[in-house]
Each structure stands twice: as C-alpha cells, then as structure tokens.
C-alpha atoms as a PDB file:
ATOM      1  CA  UNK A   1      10.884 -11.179 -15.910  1.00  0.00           C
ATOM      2  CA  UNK A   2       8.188  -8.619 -15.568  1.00  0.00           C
ATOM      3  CA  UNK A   3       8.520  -4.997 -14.557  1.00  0.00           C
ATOM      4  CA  UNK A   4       6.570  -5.695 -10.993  1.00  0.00           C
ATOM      5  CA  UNK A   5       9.174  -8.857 -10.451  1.00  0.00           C
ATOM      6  CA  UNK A   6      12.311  -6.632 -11.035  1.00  0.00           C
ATOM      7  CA  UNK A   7      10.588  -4.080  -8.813  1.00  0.00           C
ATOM      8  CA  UNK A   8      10.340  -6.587  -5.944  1.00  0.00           C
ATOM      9  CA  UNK A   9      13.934  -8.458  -6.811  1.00  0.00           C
ATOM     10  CA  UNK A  10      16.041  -6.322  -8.485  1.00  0.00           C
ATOM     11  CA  UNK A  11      17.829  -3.774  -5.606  1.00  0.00           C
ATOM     12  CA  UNK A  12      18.508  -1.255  -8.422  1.00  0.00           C
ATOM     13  CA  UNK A  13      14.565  -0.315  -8.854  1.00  0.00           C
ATOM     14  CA  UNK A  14      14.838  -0.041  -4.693  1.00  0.00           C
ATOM     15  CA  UNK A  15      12.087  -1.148  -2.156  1.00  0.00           C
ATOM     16  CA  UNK A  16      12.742   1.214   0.288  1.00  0.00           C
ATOM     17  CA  UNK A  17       9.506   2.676   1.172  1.00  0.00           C
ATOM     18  CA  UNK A  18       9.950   6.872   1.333  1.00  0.00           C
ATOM     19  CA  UNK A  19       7.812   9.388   2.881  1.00  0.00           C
ATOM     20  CA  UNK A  20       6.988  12.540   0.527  1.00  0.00           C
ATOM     21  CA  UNK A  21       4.535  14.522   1.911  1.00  0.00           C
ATOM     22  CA  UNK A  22       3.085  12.355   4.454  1.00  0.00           C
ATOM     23  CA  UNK A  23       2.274   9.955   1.411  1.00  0.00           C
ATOM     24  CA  UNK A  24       4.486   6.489   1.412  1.00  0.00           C
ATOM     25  CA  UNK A  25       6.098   6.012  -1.893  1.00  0.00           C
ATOM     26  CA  UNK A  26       8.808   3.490  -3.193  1.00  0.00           C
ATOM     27  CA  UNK A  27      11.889   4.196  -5.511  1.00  0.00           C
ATOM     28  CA  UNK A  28      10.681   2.169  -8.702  1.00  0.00           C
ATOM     29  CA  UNK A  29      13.540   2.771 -11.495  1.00  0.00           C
ATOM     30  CA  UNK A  30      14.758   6.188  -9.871  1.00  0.00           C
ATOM     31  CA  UNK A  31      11.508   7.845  -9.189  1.00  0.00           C
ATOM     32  CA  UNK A  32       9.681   8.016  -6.409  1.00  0.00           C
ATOM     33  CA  UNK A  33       5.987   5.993  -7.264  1.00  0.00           C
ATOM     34  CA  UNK A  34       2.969   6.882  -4.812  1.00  0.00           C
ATOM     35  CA  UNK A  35       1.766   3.563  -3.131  1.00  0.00           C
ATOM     36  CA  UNK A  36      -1.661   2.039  -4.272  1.00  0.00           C
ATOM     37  CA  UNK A  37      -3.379   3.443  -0.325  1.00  0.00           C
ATOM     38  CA  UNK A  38      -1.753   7.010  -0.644  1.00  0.00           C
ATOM     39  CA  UNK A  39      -3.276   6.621  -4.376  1.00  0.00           C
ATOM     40  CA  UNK A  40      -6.597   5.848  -3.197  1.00  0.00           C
ATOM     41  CA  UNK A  41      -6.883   7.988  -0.221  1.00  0.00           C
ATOM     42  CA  UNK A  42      -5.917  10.696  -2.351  1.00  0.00           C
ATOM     43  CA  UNK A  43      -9.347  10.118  -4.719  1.00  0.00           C
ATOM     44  CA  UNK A  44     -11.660   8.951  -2.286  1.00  0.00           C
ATOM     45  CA  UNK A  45     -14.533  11.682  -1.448  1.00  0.00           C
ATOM     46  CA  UNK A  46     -14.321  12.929   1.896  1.00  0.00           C
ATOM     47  CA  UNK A  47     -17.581  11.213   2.877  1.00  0.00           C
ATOM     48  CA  UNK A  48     -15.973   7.926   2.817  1.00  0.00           C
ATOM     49  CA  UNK A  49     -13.012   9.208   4.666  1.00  0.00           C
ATOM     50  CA  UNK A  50     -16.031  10.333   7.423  1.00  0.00           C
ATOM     51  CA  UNK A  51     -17.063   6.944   7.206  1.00  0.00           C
ATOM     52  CA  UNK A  52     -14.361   4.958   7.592  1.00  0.00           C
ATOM     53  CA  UNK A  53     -13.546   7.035  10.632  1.00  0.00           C
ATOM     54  CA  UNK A  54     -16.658   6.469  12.661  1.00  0.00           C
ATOM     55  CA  UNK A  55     -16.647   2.788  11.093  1.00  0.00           C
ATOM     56  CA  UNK A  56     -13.226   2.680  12.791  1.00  0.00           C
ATOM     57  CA  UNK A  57     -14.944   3.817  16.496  1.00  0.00           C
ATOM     58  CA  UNK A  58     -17.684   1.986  16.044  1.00  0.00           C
ATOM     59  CA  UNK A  59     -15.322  -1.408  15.520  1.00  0.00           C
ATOM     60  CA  UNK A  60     -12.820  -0.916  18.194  1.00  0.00           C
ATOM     61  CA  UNK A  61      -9.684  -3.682  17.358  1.00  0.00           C
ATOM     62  CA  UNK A  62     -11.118  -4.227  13.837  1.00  0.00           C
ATOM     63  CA  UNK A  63      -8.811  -1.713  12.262  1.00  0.00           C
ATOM     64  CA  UNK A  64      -6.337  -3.991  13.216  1.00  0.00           C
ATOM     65  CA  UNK A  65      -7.713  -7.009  11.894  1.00  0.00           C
ATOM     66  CA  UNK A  66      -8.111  -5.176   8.926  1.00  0.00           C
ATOM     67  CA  UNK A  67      -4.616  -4.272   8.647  1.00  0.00           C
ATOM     68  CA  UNK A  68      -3.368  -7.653   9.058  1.00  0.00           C
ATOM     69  CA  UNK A  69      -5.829  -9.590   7.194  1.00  0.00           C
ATOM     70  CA  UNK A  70      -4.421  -6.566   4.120  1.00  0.00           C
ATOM     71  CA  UNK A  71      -1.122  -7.766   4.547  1.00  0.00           C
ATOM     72  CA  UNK A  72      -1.721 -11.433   4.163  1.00  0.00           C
ATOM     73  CA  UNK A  73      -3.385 -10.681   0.925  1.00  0.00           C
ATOM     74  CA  UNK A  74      -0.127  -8.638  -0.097  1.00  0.00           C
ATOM     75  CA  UNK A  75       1.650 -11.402   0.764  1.00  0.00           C
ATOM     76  CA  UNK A  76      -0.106 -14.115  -1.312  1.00  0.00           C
ATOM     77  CA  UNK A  77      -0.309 -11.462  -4.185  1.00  0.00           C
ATOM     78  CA  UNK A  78       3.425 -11.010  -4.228  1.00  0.00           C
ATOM     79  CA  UNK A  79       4.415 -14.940  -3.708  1.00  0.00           C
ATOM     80  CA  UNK A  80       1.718 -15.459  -6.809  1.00  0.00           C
ATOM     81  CA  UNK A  81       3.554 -13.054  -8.910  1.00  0.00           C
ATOM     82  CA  UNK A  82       6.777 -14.031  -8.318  1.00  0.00           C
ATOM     83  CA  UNK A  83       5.998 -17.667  -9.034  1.00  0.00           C
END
C-alpha cells in the first residue's frame, strides 16, 4: 500500500486537517504537512493573487462553482488512488 493510501486509511498518519498559521495542514506520520493550496498560495506572485481577486468580483457565484467543481476532482483523484 502506498504512502498517500496509508495517509488517507491508516488513522495513525491522521486526517485531521490543522490550522498553523492561518495555513491548513494535516498530521501525515506525526508532522504537521502544509496542504497543496496553502503550498501554492504561498509561491504564487502577488499579481496573481490581484488577479484572482478582481477575477473573483468580476464572476460573482463562480468562486463557488469553482470550489465545488475542485472538490469533485479531489474526490475522483482519491477514489482513483485508492483503487
């Protein structure tokens, strides 16, 4: 079984999602891993950030969408991986 399927299965590597710094993170084998969006907003250039915020106004409700459409993907990613 891979690391990521013992992550998702195994209670001991936790999947309790933690705050640290107003970045989520997950208990992965003790430690506390940064998710994959605190990750990337972390790197991005402030220009996108800008961006993304006035894409956001400009697309009232698609935020949303967004968000939901992101989890369905999540989904399917973890179902795949997990056989």
């Amino acid at each position: 079984m891979s690391t990521l399927q013992n992550a998702i299965l195994d209670p001991e590597f936790g999947t309790d999602r933690v705050t640290i710094e107003g970045k989520r993170h997950y208990p992965i084998g003790g430690r506390p891993l940064a998710s994959v969006t605190s990750i990337l907003s972390g790197v991005q250039p402030l220009s996108a950030t800008m961006r993304l915020r006035q894409w956001n106004l400009d697309n009232p409700g698609e935020l949303e969408r967004a968000g939901t459409r992101g989890t369905w993907i999540h989904n399917a990613a973890e179902r795949y991986l997990l056989g």
